[in-house]
C-alpha atoms as a PDB file:
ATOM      1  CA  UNK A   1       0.000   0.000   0.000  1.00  0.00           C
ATOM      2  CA  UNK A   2       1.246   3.478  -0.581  1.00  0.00           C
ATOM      3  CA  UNK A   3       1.837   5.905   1.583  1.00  0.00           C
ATOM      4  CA  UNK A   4      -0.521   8.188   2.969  1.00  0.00           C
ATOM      5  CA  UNK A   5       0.162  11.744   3.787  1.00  0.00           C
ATOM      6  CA  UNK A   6      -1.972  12.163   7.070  1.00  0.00           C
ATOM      7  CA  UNK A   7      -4.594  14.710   7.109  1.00  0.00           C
ATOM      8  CA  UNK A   8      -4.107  17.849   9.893  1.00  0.00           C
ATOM      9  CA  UNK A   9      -5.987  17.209  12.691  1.00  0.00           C
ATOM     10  CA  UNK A  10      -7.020  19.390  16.055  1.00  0.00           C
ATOM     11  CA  UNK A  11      -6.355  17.052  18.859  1.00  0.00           C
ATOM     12  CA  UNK A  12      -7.564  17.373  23.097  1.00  0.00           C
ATOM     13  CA  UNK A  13      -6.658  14.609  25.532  1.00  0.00           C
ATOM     14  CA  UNK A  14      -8.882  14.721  28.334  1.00  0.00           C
ATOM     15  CA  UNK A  15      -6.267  13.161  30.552  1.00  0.00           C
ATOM     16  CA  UNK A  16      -2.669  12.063  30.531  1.00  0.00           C
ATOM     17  CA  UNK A  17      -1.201   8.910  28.466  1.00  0.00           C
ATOM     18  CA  UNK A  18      -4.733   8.344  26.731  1.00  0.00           C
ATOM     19  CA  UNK A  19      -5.676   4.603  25.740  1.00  0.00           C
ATOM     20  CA  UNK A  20      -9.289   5.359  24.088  1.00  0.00           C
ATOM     21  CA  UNK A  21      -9.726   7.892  21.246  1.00  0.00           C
ATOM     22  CA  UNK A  22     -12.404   9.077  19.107  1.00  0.00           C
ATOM     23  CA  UNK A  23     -11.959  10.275  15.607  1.00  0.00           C
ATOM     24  CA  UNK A  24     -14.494  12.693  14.730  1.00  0.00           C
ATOM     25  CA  UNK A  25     -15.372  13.766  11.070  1.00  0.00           C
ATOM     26  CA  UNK A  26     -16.951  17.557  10.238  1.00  0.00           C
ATOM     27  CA  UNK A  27     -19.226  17.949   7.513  1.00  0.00           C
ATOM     28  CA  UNK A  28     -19.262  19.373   4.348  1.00  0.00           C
ATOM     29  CA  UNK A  29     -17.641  22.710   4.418  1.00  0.00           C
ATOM     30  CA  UNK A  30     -16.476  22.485   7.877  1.00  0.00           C
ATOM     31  CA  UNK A  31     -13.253  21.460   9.499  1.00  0.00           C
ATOM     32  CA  UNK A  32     -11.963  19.916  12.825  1.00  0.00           C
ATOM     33  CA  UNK A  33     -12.228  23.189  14.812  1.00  0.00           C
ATOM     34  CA  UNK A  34     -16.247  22.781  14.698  1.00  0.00           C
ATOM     35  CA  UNK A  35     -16.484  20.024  17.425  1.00  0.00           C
ATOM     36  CA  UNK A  36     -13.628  21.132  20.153  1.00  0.00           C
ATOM     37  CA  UNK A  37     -16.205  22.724  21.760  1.00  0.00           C
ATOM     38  CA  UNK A  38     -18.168  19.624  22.362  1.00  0.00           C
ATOM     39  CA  UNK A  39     -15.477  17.846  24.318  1.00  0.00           C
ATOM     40  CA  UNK A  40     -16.358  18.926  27.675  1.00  0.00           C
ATOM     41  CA  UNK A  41     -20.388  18.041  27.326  1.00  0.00           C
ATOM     42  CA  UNK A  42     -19.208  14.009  26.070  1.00  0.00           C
ATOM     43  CA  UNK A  43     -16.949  13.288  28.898  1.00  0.00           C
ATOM     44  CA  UNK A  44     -17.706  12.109  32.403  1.00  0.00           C
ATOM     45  CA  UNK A  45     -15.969  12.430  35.467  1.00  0.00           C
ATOM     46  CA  UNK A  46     -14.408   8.711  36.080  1.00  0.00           C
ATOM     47  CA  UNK A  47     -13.703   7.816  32.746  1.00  0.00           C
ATOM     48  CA  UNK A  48     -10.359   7.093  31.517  1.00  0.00           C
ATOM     49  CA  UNK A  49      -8.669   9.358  29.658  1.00  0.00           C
ATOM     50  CA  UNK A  50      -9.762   9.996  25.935  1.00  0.00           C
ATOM     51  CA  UNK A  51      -7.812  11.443  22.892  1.00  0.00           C
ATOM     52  CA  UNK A  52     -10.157  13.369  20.213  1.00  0.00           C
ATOM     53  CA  UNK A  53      -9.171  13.253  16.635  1.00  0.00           C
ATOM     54  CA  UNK A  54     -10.936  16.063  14.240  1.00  0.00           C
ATOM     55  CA  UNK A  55      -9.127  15.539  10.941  1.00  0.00           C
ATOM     56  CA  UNK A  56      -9.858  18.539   8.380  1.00  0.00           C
ATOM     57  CA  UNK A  57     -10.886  16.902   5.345  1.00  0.00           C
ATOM     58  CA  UNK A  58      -8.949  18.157   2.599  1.00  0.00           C
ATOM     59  CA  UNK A  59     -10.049  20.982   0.214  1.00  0.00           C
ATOM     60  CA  UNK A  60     -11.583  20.245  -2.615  1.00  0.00           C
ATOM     61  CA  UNK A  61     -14.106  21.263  -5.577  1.00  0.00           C
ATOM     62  CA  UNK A  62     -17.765  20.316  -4.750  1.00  0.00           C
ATOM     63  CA  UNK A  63     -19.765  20.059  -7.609  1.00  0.00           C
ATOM     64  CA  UNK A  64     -23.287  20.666  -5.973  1.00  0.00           C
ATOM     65  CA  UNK A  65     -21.721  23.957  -4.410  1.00  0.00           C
ATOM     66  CA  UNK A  66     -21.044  25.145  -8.439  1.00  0.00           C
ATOM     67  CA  UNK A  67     -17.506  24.072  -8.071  1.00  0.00           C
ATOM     68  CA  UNK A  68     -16.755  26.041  -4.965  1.00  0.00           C
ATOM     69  CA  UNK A  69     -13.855  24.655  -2.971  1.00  0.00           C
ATOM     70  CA  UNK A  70     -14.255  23.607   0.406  1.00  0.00           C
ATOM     71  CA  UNK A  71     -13.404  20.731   2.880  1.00  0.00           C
ATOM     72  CA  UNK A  72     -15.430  18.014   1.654  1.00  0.00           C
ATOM     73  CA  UNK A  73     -14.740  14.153   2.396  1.00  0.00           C
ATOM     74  CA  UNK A  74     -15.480  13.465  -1.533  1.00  0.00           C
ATOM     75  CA  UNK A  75     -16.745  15.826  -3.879  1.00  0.00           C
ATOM     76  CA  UNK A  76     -21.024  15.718  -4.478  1.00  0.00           C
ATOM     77  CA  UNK A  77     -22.063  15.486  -8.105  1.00  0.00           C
ATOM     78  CA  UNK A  78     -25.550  15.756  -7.813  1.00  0.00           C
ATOM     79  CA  UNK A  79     -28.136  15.333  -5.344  1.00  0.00           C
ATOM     80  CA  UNK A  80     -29.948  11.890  -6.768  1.00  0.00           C
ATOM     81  CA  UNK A  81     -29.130   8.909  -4.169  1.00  0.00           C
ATOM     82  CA  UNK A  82     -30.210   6.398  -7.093  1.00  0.00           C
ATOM     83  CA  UNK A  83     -26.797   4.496  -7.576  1.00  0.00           C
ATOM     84  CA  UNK A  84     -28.548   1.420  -8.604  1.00  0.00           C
ATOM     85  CA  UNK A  85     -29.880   3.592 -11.139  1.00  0.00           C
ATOM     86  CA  UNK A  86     -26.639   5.075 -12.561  1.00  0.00           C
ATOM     87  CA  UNK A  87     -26.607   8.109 -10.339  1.00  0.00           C
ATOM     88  CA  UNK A  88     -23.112   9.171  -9.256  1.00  0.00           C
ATOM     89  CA  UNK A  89     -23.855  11.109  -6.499  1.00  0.00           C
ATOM     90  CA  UNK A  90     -20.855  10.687  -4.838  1.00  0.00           C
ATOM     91  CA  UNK A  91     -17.205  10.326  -6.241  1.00  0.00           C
ATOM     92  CA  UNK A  92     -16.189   7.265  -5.370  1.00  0.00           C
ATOM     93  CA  UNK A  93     -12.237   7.797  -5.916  1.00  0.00           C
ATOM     94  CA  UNK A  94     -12.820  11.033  -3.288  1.00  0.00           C
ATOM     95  CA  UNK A  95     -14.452   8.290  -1.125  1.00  0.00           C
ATOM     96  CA  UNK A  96     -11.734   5.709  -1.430  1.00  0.00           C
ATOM     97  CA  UNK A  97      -9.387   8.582  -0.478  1.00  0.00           C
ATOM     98  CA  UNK A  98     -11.234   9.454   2.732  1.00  0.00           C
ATOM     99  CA  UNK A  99     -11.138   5.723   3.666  1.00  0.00           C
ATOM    100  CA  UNK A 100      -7.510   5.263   3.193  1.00  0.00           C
ATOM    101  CA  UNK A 101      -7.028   8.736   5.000  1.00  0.00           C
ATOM    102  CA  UNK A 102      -8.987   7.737   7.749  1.00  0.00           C
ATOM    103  CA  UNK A 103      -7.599   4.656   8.081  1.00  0.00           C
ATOM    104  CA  UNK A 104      -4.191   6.043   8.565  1.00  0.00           C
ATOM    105  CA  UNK A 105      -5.175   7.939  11.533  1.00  0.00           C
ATOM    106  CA  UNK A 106      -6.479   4.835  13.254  1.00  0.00           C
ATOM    107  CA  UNK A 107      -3.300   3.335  12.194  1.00  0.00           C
ATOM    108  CA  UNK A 108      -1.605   6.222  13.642  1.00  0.00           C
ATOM    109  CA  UNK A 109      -3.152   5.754  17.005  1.00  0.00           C
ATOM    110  CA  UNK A 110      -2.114   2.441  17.141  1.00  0.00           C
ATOM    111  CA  UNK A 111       1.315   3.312  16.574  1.00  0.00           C
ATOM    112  CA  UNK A 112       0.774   5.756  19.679  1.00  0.00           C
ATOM    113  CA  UNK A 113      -0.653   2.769  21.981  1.00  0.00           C
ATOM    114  CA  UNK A 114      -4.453   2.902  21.392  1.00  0.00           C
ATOM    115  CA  UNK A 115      -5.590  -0.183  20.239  1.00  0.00           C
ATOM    116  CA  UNK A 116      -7.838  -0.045  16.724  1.00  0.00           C
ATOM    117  CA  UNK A 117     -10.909  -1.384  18.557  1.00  0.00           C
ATOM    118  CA  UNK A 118     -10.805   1.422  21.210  1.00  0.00           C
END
């Protein structure tokens, strides 16, 4: 497999030496910065300490959005959700990107002691 360049991400440990994390993806148009606020209202007093992951999807054109660019997981052709139908909604190479991106920052984690099922 080839390399992958790992997206940017905002990161916040809740506590030291986490062994959880959660890897949290914006919307279209977004970016990481959106959810830090959210952090405080998930976590509970007791729990062990968590690292959160918002990656910033990279910037790209979005068709639906007349070509504007934006951070988008995959660019949107068109607003039908008939696939079986021929309708390519979403591009799929965008999506296969996002995967393999994704993937390397669970990989990542692992590499920094959080096993891929937590």
């Amino acid at each position: 497999m080839d390399s992958i360049a790992l997206l940017d991400t905002i990161e916040h440990e809740t506590g030291p030496a986490p062994e959880w994390a959660v890897l949290w993806l914006h919307g279209l148009g977004a970016d990481g910065h959106d959810f830090e606020p959210i952090v405080p209202e998930l976590v509970r007093l007791g729990w062990p300490a968590l690292r959160f992951v918002f990656p910033h999807a990279p910037m790209r054109a979005v068709t639906i959005n007349n070509g504007m660019r934006m951070r988008a997981w995959y660019d949107i052709r068109n607003f039908s959700a008939d696939e079986l139908a021929g309708g390519d909604r979403a591009d799929s190479e965008g999506v296969m990107e996002s995967i393999a991106q994704v993937e390397a920052l669970v990989a990542r984690e692992a590499g920094r002691g959080i096993r891929p099922e937590r």
